[in-house]
N, C-alpha and C. Protein backbone atom coordinates (compact mmCIF):
# COMPACT_ATOMS: atom_id res chain seq x y z
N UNK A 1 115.35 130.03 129.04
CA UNK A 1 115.87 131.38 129.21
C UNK A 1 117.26 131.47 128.60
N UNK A 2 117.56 132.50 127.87
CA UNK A 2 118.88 133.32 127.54
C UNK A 2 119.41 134.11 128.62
N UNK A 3 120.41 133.72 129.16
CA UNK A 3 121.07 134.57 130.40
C UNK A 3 122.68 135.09 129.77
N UNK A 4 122.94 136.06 129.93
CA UNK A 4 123.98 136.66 129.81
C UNK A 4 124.83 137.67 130.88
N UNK A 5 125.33 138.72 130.31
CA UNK A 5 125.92 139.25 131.79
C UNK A 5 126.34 140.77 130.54
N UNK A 6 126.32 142.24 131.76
CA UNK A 6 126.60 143.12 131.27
C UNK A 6 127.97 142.94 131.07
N UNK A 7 128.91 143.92 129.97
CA UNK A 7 130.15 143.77 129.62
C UNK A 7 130.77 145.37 131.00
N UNK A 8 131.66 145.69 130.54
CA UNK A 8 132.23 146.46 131.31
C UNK A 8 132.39 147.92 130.82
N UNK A 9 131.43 147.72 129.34
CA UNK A 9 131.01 148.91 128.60
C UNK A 9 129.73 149.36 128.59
N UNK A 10 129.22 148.50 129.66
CA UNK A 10 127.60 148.08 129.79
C UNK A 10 126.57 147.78 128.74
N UNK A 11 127.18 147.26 127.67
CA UNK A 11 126.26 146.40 126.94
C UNK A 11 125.97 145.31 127.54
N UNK A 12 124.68 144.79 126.81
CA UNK A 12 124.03 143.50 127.33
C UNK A 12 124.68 142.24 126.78
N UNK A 13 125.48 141.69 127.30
CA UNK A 13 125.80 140.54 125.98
C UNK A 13 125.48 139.30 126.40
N UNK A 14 124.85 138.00 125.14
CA UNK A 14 124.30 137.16 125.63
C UNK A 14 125.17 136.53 124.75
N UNK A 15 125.81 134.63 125.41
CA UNK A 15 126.48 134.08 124.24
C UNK A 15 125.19 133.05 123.47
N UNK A 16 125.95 132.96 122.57
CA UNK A 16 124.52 131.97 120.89
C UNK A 16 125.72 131.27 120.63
N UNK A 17 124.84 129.92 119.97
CA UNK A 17 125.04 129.10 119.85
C UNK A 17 124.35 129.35 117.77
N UNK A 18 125.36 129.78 116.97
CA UNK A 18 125.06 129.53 115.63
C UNK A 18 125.24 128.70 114.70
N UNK A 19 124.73 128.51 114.00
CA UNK A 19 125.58 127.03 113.17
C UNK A 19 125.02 127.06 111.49
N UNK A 20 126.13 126.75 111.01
CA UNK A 20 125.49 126.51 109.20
C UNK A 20 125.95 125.19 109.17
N UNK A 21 126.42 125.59 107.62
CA UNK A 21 126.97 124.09 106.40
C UNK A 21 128.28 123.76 107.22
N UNK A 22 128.90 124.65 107.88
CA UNK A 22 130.11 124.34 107.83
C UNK A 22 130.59 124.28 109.33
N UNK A 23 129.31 123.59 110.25
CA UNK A 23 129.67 123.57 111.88
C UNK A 23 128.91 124.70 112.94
N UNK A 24 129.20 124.63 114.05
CA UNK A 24 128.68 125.05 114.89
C UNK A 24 130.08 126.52 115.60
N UNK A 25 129.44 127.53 115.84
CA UNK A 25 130.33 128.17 116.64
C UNK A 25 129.25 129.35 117.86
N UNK A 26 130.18 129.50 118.76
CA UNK A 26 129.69 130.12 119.92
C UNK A 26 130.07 132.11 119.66
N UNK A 27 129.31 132.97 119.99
CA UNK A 27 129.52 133.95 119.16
C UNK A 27 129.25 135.14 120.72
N UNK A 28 129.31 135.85 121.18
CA UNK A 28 128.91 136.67 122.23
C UNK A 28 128.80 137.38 122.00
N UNK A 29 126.93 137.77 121.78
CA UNK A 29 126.12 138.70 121.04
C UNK A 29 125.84 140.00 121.72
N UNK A 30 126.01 141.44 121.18
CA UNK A 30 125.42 142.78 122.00
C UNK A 30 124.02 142.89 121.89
N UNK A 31 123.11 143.04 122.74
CA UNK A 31 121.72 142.98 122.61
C UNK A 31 121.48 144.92 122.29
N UNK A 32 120.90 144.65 120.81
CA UNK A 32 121.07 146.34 120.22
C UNK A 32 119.66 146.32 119.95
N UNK A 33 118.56 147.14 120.77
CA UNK A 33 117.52 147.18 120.36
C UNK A 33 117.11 148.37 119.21
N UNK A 34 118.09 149.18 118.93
CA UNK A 34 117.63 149.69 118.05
C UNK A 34 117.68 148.97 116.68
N UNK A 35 118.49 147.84 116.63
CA UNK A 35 118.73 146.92 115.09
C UNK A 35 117.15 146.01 114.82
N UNK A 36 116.24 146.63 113.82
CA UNK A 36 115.05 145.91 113.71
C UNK A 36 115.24 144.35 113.00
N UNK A 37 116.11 143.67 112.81
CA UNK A 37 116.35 142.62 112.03
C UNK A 37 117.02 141.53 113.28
N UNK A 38 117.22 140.67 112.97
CA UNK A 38 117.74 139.76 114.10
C UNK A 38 118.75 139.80 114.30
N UNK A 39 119.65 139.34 113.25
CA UNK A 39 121.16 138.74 113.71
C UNK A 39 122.18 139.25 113.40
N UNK A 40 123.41 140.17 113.73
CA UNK A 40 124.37 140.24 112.79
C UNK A 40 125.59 139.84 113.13
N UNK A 41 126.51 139.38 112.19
CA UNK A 41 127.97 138.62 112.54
C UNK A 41 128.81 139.22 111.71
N UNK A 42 130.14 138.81 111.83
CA UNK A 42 131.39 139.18 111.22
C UNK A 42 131.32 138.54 110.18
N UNK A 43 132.38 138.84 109.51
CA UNK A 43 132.69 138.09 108.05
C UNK A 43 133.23 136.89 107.99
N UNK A 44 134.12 137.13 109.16
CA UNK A 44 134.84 136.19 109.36
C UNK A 44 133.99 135.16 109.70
N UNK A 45 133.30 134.92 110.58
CA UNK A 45 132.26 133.89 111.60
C UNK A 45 131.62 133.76 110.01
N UNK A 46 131.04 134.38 109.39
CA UNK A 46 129.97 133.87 108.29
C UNK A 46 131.15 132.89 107.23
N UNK A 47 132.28 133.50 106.84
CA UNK A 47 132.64 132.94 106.50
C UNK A 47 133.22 131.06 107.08
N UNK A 48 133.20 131.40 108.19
CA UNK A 48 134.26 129.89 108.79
C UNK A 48 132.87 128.70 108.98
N UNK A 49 131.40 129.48 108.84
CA UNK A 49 130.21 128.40 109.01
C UNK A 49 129.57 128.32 107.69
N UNK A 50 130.37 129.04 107.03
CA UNK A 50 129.91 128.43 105.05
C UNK A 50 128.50 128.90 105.06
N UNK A 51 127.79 130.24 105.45
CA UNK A 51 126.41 130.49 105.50
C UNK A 51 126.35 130.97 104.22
N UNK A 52 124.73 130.87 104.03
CA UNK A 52 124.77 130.67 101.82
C UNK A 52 123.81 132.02 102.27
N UNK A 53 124.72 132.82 101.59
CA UNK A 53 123.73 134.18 100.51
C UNK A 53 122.59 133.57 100.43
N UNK A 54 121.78 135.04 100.66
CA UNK A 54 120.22 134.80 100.04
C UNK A 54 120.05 136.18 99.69
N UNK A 55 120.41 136.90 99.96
CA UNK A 55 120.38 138.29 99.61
C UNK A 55 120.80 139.64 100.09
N UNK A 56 120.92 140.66 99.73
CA UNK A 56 121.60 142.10 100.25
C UNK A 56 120.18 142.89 100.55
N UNK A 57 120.87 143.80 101.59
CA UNK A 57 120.01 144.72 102.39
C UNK A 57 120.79 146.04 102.48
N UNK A 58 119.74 147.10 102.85
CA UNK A 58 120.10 148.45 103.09
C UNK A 58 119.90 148.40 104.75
N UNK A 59 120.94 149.28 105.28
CA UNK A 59 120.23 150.08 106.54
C UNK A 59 121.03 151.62 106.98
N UNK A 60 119.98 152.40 107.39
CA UNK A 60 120.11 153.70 107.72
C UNK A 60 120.88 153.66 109.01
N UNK A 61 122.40 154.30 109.39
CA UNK A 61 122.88 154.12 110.59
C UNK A 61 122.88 155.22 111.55
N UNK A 62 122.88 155.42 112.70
CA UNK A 62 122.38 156.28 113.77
C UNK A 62 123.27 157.60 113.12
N UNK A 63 124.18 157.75 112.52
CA UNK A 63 124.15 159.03 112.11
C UNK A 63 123.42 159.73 110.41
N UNK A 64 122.47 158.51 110.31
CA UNK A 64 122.32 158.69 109.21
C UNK A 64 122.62 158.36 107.64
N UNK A 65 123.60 157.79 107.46
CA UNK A 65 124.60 156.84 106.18
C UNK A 65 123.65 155.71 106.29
N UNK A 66 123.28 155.57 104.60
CA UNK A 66 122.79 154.31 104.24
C UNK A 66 124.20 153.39 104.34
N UNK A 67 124.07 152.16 104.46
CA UNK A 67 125.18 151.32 104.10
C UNK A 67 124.20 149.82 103.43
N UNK A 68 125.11 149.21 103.14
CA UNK A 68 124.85 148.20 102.27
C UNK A 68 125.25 147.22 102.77
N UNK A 69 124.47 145.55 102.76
CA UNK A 69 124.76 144.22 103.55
C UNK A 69 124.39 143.12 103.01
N UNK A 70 125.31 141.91 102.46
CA UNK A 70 125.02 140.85 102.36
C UNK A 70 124.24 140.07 103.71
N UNK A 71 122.98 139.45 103.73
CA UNK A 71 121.95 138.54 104.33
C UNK A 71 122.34 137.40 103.89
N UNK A 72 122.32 136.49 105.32
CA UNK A 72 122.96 135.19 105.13
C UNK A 72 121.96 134.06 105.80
N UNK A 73 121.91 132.94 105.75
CA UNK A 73 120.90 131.92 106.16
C UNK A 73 121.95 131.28 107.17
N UNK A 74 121.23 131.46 108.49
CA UNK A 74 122.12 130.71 109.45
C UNK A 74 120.83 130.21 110.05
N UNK A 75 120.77 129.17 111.17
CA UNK A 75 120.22 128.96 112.74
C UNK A 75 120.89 129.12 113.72
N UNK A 76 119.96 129.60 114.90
CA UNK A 76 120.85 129.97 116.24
C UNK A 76 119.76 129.19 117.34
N UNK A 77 120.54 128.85 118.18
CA UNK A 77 119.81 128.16 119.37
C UNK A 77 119.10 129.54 120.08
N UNK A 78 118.05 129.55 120.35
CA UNK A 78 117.34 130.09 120.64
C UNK A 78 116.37 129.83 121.65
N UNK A 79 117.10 129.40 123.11
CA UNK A 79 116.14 128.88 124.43
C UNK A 79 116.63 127.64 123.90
N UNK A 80 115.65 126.99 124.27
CA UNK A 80 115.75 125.29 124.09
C UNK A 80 115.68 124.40 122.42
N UNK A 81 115.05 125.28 121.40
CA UNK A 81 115.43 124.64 120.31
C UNK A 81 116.50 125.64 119.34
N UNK A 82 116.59 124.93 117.96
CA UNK A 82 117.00 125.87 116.39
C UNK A 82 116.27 126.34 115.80
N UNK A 83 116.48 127.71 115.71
CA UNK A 83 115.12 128.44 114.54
C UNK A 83 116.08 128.79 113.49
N UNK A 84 115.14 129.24 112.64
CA UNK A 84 116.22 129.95 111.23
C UNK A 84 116.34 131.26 111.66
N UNK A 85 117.37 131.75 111.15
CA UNK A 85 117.56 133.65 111.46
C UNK A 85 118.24 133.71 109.87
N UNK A 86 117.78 134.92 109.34
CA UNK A 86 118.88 135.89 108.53
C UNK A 86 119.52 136.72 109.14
N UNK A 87 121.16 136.64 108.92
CA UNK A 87 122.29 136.83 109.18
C UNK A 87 122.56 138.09 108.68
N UNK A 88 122.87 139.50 109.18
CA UNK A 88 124.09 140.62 108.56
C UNK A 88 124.80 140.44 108.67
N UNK A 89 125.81 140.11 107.66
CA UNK A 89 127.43 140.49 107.30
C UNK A 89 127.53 141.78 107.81
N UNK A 90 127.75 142.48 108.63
CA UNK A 90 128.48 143.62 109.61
C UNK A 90 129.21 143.95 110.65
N UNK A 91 130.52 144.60 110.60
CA UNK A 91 131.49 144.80 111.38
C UNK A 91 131.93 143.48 111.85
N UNK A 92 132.22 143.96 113.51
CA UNK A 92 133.50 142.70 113.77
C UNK A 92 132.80 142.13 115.26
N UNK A 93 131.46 142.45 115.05
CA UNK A 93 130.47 142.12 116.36
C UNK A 93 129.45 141.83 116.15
N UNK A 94 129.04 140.94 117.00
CA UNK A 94 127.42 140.25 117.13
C UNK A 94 126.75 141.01 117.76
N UNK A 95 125.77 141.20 116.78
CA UNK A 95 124.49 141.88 117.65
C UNK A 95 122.80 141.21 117.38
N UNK A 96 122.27 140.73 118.42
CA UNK A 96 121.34 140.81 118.95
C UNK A 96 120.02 141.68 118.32
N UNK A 97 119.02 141.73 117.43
CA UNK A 97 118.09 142.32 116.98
C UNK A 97 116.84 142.23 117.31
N UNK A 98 115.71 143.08 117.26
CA UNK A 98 113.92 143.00 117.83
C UNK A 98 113.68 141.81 117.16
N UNK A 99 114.17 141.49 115.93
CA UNK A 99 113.18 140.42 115.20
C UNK A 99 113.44 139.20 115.72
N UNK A 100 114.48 138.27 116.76
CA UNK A 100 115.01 137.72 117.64
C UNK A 100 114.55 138.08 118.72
N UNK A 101 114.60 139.35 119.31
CA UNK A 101 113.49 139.58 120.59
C UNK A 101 112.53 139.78 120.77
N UNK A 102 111.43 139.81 119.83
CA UNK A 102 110.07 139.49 119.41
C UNK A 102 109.18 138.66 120.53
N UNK A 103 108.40 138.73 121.40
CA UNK A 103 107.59 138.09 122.11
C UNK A 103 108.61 137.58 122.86
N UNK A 104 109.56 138.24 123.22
CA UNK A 104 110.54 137.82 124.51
C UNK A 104 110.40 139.07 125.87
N UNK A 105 110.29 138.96 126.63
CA UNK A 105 110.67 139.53 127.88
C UNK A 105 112.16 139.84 127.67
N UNK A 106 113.02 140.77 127.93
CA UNK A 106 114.26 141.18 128.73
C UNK A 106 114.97 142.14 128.86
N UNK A 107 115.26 141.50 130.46
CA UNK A 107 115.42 142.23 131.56
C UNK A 107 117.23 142.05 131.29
N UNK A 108 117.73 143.70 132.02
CA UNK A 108 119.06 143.75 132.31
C UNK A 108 119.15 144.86 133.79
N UNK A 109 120.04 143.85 134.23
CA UNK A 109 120.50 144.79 135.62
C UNK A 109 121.60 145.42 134.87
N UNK A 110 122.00 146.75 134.63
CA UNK A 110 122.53 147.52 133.93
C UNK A 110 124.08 147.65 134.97
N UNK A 111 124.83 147.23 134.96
CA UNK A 111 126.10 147.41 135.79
C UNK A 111 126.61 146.21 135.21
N UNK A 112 128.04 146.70 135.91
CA UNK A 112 129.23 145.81 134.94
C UNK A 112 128.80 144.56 135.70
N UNK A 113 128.66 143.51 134.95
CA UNK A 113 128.40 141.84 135.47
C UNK A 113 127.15 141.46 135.91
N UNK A 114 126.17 142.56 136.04
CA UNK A 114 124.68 142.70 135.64
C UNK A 114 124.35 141.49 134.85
N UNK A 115 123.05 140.98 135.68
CA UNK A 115 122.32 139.88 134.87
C UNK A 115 121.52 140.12 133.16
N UNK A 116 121.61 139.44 132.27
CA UNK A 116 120.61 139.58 131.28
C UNK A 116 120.04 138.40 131.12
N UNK A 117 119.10 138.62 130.95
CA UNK A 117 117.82 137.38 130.67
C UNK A 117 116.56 138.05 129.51
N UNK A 118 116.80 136.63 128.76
CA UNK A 118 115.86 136.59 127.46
C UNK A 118 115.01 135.42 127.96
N UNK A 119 113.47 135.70 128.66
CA UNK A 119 112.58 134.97 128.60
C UNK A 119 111.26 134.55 127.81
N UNK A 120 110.68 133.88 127.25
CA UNK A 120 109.79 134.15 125.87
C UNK A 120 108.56 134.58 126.93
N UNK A 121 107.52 135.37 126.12
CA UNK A 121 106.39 135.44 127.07
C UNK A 121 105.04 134.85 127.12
N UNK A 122 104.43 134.26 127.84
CA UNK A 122 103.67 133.54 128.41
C UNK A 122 102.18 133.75 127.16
């Protein structure tokens, strides 16, 4: 299980464990179910774990603006092992995507310090 805790803005945030070429770092992810892709990080974080380009992406944002994104090759601990994820280069926050919560269960008690749990399903 992925356990996390609501923030005090009541997002869900869960901390990950990511890692490239260039080390391991701990990242405290917003669980955004509207983001259909898995993972996204700062520039900074992509930059300090040396994650290698693989390619750019479009996405349509809730008011509508296409924007534009370098995709990056990282792994993230994910429950008990490392899977591969592609990475967005976006903003200055981790977020949490369906393609990562895919055949997962989770649950949030919605209040500040509220439990979150990412369980895979049976």
């Amino acid at each position: 299980m992925i356990a996390g805790a609501v923030n005090a803005r009541r997002e869900a945030v869960v901390p990950l464990r990511v890692r490239g070429p260039n080390g391991m770092e701990v990242v405290n992810a917003i669980v955004d179910t509207g983001f259909t892709a898995g993972l996204t990080l700062s520039r900074a974080v992509v930059q300090r774990l040396a994650l290698i380009r693989q390619s750019e992406g479009g996405a349509v944002l809730a008011d509508g603006a296409l924007r534009r994104y370098e995709i990056f090759a990282a792994e993230v601990e994910w429950g008990s092992a490392w899977r591969p994820v592609l990475v967005w280069a976006v903003g200055d926050e981790a977020l949490v995507g369906m393609r990562l919560l895919a055949h997962h269960k989770l649950q949030i008690a919605v209040t500040p310090g509220g439990l979150v749990a990412i369980e895979p399903l049976s």
